[in-house]
C-alpha atoms as a PDB file:
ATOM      1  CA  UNK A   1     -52.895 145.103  57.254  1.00  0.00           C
ATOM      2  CA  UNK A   2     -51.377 147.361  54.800  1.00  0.00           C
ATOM      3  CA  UNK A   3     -51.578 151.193  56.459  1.00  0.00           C
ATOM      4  CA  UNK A   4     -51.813 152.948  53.505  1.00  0.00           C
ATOM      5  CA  UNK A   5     -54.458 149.872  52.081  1.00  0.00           C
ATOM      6  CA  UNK A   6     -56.482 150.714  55.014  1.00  0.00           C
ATOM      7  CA  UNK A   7     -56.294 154.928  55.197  1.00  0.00           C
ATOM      8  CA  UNK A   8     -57.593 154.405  51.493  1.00  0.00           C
ATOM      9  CA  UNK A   9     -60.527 152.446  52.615  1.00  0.00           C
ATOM     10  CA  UNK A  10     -61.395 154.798  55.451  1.00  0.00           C
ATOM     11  CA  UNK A  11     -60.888 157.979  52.875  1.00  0.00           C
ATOM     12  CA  UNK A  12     -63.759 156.175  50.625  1.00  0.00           C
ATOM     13  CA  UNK A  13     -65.755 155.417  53.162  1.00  0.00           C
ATOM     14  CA  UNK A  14     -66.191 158.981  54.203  1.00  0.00           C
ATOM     15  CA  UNK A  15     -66.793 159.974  50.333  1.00  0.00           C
ATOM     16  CA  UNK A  16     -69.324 157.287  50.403  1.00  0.00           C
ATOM     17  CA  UNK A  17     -70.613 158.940  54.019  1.00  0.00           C
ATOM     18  CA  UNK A  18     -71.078 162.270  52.563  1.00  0.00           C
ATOM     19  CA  UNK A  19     -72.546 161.073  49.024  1.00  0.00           C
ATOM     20  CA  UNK A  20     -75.565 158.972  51.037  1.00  0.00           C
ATOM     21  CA  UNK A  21     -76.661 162.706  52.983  1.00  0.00           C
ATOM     22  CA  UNK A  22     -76.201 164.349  49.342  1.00  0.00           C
ATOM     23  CA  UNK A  23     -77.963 161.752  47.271  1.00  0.00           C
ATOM     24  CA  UNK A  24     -80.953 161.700  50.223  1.00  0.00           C
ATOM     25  CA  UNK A  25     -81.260 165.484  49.630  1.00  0.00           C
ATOM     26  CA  UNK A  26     -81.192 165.069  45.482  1.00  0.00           C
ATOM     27  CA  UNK A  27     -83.797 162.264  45.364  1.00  0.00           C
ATOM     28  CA  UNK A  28     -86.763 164.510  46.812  1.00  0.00           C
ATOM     29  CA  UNK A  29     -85.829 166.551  42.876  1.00  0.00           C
ATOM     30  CA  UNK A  30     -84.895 164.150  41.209  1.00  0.00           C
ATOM     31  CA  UNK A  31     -85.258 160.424  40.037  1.00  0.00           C
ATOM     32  CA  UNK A  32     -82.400 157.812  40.930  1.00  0.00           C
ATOM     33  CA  UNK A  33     -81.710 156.388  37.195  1.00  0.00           C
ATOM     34  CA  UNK A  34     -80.900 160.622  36.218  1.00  0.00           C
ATOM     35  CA  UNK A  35     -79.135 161.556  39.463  1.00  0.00           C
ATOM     36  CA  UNK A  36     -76.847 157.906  38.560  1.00  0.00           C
ATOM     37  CA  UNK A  37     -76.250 158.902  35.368  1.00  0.00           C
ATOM     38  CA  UNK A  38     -75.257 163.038  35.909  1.00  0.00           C
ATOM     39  CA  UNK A  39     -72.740 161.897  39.033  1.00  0.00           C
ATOM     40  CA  UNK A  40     -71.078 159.482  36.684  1.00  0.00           C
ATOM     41  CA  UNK A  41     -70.986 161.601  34.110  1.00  0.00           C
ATOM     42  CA  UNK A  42     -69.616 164.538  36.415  1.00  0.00           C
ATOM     43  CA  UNK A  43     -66.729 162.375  37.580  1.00  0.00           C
ATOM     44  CA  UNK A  44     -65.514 161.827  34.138  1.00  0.00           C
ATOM     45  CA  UNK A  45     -63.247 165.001  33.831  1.00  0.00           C
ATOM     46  CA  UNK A  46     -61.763 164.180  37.097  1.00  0.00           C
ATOM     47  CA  UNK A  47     -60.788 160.981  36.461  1.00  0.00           C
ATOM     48  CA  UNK A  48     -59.682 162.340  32.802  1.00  0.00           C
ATOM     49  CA  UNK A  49     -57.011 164.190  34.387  1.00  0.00           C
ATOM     50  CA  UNK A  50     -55.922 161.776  36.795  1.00  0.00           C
ATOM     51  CA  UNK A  51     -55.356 160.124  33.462  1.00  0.00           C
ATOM     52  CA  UNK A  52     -53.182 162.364  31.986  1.00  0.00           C
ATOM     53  CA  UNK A  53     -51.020 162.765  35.163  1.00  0.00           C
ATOM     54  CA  UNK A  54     -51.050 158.951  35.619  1.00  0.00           C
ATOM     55  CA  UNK A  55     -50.280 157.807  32.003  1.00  0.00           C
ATOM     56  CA  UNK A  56     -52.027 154.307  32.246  1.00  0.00           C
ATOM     57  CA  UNK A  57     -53.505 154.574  29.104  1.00  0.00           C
ATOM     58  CA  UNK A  58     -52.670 150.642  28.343  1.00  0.00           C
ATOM     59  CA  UNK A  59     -55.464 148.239  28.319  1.00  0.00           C
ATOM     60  CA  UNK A  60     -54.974 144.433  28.532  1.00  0.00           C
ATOM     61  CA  UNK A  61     -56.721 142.280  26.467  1.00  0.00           C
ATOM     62  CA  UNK A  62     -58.157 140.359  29.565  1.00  0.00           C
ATOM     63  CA  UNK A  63     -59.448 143.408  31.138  1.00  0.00           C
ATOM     64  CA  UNK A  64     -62.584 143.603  29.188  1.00  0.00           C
ATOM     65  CA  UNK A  65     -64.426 140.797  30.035  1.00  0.00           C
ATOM     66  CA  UNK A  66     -63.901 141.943  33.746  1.00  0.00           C
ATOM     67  CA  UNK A  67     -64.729 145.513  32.989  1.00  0.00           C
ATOM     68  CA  UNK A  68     -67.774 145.041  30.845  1.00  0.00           C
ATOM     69  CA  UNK A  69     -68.695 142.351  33.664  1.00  0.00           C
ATOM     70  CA  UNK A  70     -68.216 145.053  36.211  1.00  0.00           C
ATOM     71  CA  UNK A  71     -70.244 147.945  34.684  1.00  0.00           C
ATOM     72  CA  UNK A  72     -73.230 145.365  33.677  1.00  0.00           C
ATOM     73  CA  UNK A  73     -73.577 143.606  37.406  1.00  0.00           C
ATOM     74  CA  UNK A  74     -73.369 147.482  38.494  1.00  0.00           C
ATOM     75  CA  UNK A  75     -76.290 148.592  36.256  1.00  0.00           C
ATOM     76  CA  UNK A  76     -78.259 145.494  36.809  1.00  0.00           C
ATOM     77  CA  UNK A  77     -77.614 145.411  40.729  1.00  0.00           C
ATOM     78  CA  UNK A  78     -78.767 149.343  40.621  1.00  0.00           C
ATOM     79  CA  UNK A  79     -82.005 148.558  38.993  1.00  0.00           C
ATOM     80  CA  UNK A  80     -82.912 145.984  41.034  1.00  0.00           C
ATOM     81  CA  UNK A  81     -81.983 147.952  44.031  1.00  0.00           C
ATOM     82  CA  UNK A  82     -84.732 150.973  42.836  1.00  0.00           C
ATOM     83  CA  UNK A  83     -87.196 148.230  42.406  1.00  0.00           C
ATOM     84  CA  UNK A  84     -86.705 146.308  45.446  1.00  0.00           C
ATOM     85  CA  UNK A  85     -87.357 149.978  47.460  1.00  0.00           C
ATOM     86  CA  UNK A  86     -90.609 150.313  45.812  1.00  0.00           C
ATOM     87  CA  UNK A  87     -91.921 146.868  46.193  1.00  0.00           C
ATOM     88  CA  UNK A  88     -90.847 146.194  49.753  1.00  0.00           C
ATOM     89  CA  UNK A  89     -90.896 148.208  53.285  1.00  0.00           C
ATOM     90  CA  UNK A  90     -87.609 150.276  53.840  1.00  0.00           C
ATOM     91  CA  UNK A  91     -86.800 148.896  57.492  1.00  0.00           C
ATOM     92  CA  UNK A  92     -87.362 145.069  55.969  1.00  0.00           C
ATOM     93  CA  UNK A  93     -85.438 145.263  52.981  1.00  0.00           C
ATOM     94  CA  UNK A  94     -82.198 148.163  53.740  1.00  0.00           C
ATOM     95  CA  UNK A  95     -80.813 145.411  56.554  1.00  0.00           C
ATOM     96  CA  UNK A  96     -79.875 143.371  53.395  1.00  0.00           C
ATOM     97  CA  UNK A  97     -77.252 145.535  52.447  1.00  0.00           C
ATOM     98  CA  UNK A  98     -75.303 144.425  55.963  1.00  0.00           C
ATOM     99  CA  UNK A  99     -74.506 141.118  54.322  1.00  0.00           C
ATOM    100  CA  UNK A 100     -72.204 142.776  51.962  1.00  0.00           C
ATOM    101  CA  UNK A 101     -69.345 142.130  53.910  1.00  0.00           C
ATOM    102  CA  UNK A 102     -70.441 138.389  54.316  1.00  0.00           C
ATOM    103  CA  UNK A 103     -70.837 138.122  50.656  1.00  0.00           C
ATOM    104  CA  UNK A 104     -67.559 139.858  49.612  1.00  0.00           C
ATOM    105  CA  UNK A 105     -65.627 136.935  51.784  1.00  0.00           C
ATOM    106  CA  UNK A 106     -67.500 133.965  49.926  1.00  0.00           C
ATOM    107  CA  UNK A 107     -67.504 135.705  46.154  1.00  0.00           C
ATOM    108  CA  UNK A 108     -63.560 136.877  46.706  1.00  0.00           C
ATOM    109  CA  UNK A 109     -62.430 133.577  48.085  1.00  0.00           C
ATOM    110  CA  UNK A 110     -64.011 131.686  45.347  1.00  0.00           C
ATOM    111  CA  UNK A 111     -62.846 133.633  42.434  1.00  0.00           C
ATOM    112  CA  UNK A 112     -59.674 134.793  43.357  1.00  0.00           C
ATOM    113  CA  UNK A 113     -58.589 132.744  46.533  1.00  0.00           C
ATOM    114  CA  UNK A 114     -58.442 136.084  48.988  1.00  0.00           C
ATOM    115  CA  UNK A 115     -59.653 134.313  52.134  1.00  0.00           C
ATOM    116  CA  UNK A 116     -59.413 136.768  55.262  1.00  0.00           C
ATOM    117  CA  UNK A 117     -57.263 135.115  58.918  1.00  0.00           C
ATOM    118  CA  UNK A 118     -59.491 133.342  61.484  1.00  0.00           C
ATOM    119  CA  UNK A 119     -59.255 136.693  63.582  1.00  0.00           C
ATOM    120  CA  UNK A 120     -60.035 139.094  60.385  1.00  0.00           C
ATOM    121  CA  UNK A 121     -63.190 136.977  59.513  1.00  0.00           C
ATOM    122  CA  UNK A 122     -64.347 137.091  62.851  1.00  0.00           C
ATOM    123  CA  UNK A 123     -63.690 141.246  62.428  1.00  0.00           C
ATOM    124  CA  UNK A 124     -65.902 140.535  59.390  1.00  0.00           C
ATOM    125  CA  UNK A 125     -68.832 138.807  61.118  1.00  0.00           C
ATOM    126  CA  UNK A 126     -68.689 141.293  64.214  1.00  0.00           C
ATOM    127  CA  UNK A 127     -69.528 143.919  61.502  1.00  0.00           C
ATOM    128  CA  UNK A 128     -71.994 142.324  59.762  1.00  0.00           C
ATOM    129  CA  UNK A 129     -73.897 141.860  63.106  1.00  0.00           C
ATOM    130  CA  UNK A 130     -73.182 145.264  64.127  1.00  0.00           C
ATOM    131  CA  UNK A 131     -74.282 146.455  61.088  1.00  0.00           C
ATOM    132  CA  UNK A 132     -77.820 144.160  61.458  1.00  0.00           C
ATOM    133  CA  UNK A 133     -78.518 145.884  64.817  1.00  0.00           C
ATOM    134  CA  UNK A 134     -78.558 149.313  63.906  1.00  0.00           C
ATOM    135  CA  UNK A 135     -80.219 149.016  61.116  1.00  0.00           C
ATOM    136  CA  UNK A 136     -82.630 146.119  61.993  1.00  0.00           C
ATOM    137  CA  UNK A 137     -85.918 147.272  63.031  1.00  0.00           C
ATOM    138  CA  UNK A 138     -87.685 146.423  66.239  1.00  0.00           C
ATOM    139  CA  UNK A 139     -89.159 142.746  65.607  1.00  0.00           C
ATOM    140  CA  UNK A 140     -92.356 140.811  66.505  1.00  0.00           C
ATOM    141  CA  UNK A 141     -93.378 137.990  65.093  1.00  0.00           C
ATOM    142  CA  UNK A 142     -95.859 139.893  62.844  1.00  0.00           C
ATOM    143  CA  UNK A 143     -92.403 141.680  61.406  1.00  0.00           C
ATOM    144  CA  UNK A 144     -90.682 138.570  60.898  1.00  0.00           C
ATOM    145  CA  UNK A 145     -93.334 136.775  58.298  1.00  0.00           C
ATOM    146  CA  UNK A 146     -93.647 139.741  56.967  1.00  0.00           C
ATOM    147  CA  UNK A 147     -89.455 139.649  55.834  1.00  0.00           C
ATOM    148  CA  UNK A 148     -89.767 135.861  55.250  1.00  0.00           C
ATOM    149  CA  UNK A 149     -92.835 136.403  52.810  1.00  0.00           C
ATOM    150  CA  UNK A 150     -91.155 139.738  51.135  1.00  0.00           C
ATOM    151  CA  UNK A 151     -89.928 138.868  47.549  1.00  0.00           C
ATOM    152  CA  UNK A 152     -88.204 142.849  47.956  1.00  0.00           C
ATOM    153  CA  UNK A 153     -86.192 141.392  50.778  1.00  0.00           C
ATOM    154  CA  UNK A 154     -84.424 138.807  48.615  1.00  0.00           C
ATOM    155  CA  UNK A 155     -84.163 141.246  45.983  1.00  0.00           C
ATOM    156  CA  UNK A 156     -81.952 143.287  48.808  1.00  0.00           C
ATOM    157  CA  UNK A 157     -79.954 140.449  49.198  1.00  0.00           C
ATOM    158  CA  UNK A 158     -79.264 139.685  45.722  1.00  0.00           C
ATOM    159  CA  UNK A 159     -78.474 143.459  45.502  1.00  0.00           C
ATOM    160  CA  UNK A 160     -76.098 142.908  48.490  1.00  0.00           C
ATOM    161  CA  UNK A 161     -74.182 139.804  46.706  1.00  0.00           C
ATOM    162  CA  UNK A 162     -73.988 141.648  43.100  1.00  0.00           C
ATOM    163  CA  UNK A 163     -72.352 144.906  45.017  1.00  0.00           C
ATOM    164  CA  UNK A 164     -69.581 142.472  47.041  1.00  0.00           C
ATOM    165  CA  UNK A 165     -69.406 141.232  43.499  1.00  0.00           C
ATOM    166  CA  UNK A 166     -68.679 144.302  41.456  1.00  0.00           C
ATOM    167  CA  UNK A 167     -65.828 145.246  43.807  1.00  0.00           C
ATOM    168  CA  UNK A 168     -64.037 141.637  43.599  1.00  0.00           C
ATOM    169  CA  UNK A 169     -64.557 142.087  39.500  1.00  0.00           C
ATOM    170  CA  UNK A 170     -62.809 145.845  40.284  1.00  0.00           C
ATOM    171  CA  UNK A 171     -59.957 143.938  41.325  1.00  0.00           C
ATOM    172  CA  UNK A 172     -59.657 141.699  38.519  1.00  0.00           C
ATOM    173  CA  UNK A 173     -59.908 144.434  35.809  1.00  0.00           C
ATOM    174  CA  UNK A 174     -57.384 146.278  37.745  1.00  0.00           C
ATOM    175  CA  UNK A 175     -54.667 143.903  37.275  1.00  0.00           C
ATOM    176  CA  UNK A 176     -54.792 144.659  33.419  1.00  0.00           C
ATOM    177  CA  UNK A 177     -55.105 148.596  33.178  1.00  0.00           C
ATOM    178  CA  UNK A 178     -54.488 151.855  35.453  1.00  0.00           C
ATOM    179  CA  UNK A 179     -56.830 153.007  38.090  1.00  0.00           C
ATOM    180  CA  UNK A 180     -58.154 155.914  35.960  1.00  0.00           C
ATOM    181  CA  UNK A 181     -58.308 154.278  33.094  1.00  0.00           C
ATOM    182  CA  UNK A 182     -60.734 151.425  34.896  1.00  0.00           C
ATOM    183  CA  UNK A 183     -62.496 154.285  36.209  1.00  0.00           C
ATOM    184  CA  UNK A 184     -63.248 155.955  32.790  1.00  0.00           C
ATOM    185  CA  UNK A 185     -63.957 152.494  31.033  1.00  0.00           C
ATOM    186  CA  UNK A 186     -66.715 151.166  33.647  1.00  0.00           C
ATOM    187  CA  UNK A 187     -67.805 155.069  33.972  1.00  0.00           C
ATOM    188  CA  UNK A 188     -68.539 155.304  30.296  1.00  0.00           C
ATOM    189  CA  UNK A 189     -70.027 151.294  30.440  1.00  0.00           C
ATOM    190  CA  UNK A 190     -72.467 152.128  33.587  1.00  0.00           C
ATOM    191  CA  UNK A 191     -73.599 155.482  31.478  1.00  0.00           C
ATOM    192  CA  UNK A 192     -74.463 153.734  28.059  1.00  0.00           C
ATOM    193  CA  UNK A 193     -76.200 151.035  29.734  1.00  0.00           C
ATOM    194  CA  UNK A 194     -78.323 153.140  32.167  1.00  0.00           C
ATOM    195  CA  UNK A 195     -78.848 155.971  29.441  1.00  0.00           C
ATOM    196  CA  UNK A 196     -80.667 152.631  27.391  1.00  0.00           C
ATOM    197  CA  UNK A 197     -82.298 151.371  30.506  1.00  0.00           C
ATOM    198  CA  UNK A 198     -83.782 155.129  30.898  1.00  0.00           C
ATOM    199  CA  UNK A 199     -84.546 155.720  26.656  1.00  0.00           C
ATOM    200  CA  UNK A 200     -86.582 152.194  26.920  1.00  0.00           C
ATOM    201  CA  UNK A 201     -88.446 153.713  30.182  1.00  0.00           C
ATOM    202  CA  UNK A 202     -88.735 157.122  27.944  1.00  0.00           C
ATOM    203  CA  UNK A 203     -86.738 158.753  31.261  1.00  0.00           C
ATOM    204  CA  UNK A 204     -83.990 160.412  29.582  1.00  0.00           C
ATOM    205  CA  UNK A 205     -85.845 164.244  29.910  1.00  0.00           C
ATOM    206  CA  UNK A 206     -85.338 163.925  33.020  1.00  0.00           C
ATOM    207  CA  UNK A 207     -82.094 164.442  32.768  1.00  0.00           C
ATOM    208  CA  UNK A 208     -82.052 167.740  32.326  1.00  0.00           C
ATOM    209  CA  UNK A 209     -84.885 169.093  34.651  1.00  0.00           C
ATOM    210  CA  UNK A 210     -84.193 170.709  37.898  1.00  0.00           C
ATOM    211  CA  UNK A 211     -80.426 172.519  36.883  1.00  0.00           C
ATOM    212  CA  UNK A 212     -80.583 174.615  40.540  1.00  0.00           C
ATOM    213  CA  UNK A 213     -80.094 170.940  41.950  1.00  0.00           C
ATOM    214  CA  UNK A 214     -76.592 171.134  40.097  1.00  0.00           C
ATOM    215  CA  UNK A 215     -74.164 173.142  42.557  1.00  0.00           C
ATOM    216  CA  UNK A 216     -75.548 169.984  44.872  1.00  0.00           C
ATOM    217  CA  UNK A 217     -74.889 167.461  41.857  1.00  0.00           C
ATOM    218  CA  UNK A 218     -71.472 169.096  41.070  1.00  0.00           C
ATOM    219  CA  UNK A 219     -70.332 168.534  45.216  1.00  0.00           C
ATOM    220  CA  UNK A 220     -71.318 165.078  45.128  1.00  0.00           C
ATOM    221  CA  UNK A 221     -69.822 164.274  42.242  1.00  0.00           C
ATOM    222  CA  UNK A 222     -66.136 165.479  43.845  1.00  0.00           C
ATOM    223  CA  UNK A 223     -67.345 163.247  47.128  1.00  0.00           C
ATOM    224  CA  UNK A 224     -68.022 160.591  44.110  1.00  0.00           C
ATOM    225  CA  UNK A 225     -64.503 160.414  42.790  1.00  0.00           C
ATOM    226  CA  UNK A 226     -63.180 160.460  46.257  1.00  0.00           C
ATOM    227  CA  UNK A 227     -65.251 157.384  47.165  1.00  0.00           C
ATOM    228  CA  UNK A 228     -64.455 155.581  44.090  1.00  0.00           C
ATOM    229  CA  UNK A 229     -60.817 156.356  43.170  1.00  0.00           C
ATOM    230  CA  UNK A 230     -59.875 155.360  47.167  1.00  0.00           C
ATOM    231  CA  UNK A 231     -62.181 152.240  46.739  1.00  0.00           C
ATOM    232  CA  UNK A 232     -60.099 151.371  43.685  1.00  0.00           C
ATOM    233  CA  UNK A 233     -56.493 151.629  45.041  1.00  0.00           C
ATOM    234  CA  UNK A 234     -57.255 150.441  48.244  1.00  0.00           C
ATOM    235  CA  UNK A 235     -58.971 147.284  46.742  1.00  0.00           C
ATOM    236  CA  UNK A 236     -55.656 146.331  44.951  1.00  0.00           C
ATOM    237  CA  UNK A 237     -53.812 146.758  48.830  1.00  0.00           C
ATOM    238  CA  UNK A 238     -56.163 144.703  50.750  1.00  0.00           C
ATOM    239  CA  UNK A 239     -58.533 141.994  50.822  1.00  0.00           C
ATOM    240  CA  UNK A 240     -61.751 142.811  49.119  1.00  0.00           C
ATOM    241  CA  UNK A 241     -63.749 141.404  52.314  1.00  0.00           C
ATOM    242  CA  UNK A 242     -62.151 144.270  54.392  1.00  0.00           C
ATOM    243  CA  UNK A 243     -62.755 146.730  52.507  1.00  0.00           C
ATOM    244  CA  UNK A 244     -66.653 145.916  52.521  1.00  0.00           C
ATOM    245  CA  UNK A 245     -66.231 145.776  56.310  1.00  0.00           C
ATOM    246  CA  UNK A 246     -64.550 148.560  57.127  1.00  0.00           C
ATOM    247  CA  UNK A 247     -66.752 150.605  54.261  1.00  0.00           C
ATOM    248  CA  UNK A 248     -69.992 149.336  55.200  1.00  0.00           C
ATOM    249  CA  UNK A 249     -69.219 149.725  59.351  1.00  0.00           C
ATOM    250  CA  UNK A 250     -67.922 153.737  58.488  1.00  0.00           C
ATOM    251  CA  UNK A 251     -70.860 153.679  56.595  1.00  0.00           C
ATOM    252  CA  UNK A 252     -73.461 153.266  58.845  1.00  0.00           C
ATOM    253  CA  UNK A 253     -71.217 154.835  61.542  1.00  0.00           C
ATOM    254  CA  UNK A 254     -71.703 157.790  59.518  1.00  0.00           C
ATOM    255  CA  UNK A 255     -75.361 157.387  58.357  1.00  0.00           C
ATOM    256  CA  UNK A 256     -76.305 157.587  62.182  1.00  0.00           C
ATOM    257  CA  UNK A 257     -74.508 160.610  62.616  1.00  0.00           C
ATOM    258  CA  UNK A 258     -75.318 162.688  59.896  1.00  0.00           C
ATOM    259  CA  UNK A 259     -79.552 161.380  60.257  1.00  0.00           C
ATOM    260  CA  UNK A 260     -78.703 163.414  63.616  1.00  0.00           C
ATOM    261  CA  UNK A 261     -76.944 166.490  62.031  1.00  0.00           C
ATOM    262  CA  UNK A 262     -79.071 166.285  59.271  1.00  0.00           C
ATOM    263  CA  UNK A 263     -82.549 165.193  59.731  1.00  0.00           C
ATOM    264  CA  UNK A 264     -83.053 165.008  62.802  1.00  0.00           C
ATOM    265  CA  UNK A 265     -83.182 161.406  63.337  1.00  0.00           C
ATOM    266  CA  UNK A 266     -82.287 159.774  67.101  1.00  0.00           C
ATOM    267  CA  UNK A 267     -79.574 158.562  67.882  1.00  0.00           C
ATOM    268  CA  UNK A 268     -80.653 155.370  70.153  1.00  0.00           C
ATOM    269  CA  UNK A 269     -78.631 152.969  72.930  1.00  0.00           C
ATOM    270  CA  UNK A 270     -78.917 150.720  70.236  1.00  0.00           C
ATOM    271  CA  UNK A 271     -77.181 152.661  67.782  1.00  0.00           C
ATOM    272  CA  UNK A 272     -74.550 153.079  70.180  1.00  0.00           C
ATOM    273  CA  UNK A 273     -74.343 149.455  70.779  1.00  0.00           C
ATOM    274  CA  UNK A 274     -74.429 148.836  67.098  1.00  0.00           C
ATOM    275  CA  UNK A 275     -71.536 151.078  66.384  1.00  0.00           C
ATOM    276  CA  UNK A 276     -69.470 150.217  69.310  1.00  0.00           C
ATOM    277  CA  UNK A 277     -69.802 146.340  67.868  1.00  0.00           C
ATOM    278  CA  UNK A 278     -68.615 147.710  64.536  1.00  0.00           C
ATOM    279  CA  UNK A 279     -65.578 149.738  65.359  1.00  0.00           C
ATOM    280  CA  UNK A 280     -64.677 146.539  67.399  1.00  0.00           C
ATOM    281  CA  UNK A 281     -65.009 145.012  64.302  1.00  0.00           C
ATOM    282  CA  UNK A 282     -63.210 146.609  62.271  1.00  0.00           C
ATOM    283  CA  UNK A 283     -60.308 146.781  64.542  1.00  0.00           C
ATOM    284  CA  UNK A 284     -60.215 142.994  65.097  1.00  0.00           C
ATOM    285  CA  UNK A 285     -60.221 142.471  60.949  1.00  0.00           C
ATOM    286  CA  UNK A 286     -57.117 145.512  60.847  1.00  0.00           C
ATOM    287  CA  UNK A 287     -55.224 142.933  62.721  1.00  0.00           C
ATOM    288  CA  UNK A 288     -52.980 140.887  61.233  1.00  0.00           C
END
């Protein structure tokens, strides 16, 4: 695997790490759609001046049916995410999300032939079933209708699909433009659509209520462009599938850990297990 590919991928990861504690200590003051629509907008500037130093400012024709695909799968996906948390239990419908992985080898391979080795998708699997035991919760049989019958729970798991998605349609729209300018574009698409979504909903007040939350806002944001500008070069290094491994198992490598740190939360032989099967994982889709 491509070092640098793969440093990239560990570097968003973390960003991604630090943004979940940050955005779990915003949305007890503020709703998701708002807190969305400030971090994009926060990020802008950043990625502005990566601009200028880059000098991508060129555009290809064929990049904007990938980037307006892109920022409209990311709005869409986002919305359904909110509503599948309020319509379903949390411990049924967050294990979802560990398909990601899964879904980015199936959605990449099919749209633009990236099909991981026999011993990288077998990294791949090993994290998505790492990633299913630490955050599955303890079953019965009660539990398990329950997730069958749960309309939420397939909601999760179109969620999971549409995010594996956005990050193969990254990699398309990145073969026509610059980093930061892809950045900007599906920045300033993702804004319009959710600022809409959030006049419609008559939300858009909400944006500016509770400015002492902004120092918080303004460090997330810089966690924000670290997660997303590494996501985007390292995506154009690598396969899409291994990124979405090794992101998702740092992830929730990192989620455990900081629940400790943070809230307070256990930290189980199960988690252990989980995280163990993960790091195995990742190593065995690294090797190539």
């Amino acid at each position: 695997m491509n070092a640098t590919g793969l440093a990239l991928t560990v570097l968003s990861s973390v960003g991604w790490g630090a943004m979940d504690v940050l955005r779990k200590m915003l949305s007890e003051r503020m709703p998701a759609t708002a807190l969305f629509v400030l971090l994009l907008v926060g990020q802008l500037p950043v990625f502005v001046v990566w601009l200028m130093v880059d000098g991508g400012f060129a555009v290809g024709a064929e990049y904007w049916g990938f980037g307006i695909a892109d920022a409209t799968v990311a709005v869409i996906s986002n919305l359904i995410f909110l509503y599948a948390l309020r319509i379903a239990p949390l411990s049924l419908s967050i294990p979802m999300l560990s398909l990601t992985p899964a879904f980015a080898v199936g959605i990449a391979g099919a749209l633009i032939g990236e099909w991981p080795e026999r011993l990288q998708l077998i990294g791949v699997g090993v994290v998505v079933v790492g990633a299913l035991v630490l955050s599955w919760p303890k079953q019965d049989a009660t539990t398990l209708r329950g997730w069958l019958a749960e309309p939420g729970v397939w909601l999760m798991a179109l969620v999971s699909a549409m995010w594996a998605g956005t990050l193969t349609l990254d990699k398309l729209a990145l073969a026509h433009t610059s980093t930061p300018m892809h950045a900007i574009l599906v920045s300033l698409l993702q804004i319009i659509g959710t600022l809409g979504v959030m006049a419609v909903r008559g939300e858009l007040v909400t944006l500016t209520q509770n400015r002492d939350t902004w120092p918080t806002v303004g460090v997330t944001v810089l966690c924000g462009v670290v997660a997303t500008g590494a996501q985007m070069l390292a995506v154009q290094l690598i396969l899409v599938s291994l990124v979405e491994a090794i992101k998702r198992a740092v992830g929730l490598a990192l989620a455990a850990i900081n629940g400790r740190l943070f809230f307070g939360e256990a930290v189980t032989a199960r988690t252990i297990v989980a995280i163990i099967m993960m790091a195995l994982g990742v190593v065995l889709a690294s090797v190539r």
